[in-house]
Protein backbone atom coordinates (compact mmCIF):
# COMPACT_ATOMS: atom_id res chain seq x y z
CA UNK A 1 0.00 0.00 0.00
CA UNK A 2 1.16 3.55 -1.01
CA UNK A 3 1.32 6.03 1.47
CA UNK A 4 1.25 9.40 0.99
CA UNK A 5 1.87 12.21 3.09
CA UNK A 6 2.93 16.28 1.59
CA UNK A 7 3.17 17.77 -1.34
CA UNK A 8 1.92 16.04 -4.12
CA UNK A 9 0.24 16.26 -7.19
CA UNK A 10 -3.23 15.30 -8.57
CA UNK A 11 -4.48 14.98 -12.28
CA UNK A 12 -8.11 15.41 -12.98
CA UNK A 13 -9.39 13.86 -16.34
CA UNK A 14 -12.98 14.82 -17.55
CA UNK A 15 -14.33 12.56 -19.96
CA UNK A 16 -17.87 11.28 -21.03
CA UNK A 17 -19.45 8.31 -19.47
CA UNK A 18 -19.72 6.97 -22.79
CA UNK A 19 -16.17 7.08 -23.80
CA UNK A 20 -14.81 3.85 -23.85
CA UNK A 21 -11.54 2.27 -24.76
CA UNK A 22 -11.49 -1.17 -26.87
CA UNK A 23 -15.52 -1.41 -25.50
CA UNK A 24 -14.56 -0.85 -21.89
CA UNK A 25 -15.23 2.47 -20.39
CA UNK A 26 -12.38 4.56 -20.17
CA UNK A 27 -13.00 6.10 -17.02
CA UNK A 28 -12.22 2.02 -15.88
CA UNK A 29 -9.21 1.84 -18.07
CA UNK A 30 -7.47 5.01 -16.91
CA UNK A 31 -8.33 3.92 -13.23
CA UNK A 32 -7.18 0.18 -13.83
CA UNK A 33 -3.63 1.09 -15.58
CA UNK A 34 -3.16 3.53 -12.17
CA UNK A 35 -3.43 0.96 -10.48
CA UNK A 36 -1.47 -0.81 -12.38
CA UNK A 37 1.11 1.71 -12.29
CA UNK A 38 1.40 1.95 -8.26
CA UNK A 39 -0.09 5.52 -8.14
CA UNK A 40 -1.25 5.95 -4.88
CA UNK A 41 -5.20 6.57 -5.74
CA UNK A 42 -7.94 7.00 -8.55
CA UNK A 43 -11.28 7.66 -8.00
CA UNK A 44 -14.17 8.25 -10.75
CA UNK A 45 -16.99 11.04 -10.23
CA UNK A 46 -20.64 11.18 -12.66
CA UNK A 47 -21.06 14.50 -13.03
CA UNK A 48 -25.23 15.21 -12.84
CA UNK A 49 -24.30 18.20 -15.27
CA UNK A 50 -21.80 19.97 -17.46
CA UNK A 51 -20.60 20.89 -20.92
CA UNK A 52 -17.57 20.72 -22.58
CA UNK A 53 -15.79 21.28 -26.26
CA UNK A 54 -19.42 20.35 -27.91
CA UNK A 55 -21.37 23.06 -26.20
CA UNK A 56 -23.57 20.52 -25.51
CA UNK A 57 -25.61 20.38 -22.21
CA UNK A 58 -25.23 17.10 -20.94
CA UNK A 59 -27.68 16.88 -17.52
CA UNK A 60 -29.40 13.75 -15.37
CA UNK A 61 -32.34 15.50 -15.11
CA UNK A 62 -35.23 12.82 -16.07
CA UNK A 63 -36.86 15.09 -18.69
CA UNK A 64 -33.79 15.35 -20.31
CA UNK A 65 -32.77 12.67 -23.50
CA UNK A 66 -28.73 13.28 -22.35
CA UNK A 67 -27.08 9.80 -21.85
CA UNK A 68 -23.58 10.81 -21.91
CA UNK A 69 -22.82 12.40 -17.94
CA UNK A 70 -19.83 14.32 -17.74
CA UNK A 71 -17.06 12.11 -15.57
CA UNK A 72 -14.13 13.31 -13.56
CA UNK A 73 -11.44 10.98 -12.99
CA UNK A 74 -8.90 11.97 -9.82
CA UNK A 75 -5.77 10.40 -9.36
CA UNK A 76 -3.22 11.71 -6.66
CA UNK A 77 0.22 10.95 -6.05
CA UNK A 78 4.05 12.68 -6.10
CA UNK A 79 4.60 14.78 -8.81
CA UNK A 80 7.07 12.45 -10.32
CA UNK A 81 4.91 9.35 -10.58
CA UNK A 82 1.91 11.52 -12.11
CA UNK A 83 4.24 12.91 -14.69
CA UNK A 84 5.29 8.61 -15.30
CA UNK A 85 1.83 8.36 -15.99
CA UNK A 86 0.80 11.22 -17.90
CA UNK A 87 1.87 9.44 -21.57
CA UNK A 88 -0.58 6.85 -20.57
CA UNK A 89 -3.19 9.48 -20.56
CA UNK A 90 -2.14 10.82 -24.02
CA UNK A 91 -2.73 7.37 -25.32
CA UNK A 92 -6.22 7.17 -23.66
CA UNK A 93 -7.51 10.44 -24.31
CA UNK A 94 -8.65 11.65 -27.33
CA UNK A 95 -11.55 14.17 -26.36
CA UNK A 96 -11.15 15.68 -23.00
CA UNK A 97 -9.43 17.60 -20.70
CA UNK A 98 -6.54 16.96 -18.32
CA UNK A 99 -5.83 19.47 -15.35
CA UNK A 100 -2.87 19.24 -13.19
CA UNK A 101 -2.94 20.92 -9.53
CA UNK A 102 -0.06 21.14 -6.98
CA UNK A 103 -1.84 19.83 -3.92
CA UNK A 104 -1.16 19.05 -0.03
CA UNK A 105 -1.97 15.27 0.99
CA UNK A 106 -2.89 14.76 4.88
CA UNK A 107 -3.27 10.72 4.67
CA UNK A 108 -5.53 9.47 7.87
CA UNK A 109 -5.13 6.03 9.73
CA UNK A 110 -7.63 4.01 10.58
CA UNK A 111 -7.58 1.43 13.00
CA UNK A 112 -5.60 -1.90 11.61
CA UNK A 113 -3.20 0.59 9.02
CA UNK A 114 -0.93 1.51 12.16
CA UNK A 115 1.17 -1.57 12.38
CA UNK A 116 0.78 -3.31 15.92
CA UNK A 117 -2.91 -2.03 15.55
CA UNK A 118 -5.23 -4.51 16.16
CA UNK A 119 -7.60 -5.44 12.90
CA UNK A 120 -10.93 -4.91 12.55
CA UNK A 121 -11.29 -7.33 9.34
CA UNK A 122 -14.14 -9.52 10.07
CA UNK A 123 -15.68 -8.32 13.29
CA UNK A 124 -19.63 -7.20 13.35
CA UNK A 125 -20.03 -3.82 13.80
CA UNK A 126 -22.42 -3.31 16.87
């Protein structure tokens, strides 16, 4: 497990949910091949609205025949590892738009993480 504590630095991808990458979505792929790649974490947000190059309104609203939710796709780690990654992106994205940010990571333990902590894997929650 990564751990990750400072300064750091965290790409944001927006995409469409529809996008896909050899028929898998491509919010999965780019998460997947972070993963692969030891980052230290991805995460994928559906957007209930947005527009982008298109001009297009793209909402969840139930009146609305849109299909194709904006998607943000957040991955955080050191500035060198992102910048490892960032041809993997240029292969994967074709319509889009990547955003680097400097940012501060304040990583919290939980219980079991610490080492010498006891687990909590298994036990009922009362």
């Amino acid at each position: 497990m990564t751990r990750l504590t400072g300064g750091a630095l965290r790409v944001t991808v927006f995409i469409g949910e529809n996008d896909t990458w050899h028929h898998k979505p491509l919010y999965s792929e780019i998460v997947h091949r972070a993963h692969a790649a030891g980052l230290a974490g991805a995460s994928v947000f559906r957007g209930i609205e947005g527009f982008g190059a298109s001009s297009l309104i793209h909402t969840s609203r139930l009146l609305s025949m849109s299909e194709d939710l904006p998607v943000a796709v957040v991955i955080v780690d050191t500035e060198e590892r992102v910048r490892a990654f960032l041809p993997q992106l240029d292969e994967l994205v074709h319509e889009g738009l990547v955003i680097l940010d400097d940012c501060e990571v304040i990583r919290y333990v939980g219980r079991g993480d610490e080492p010498g902590a006891p687990t909590t894997k298994g036990r009922k929650r009362s």
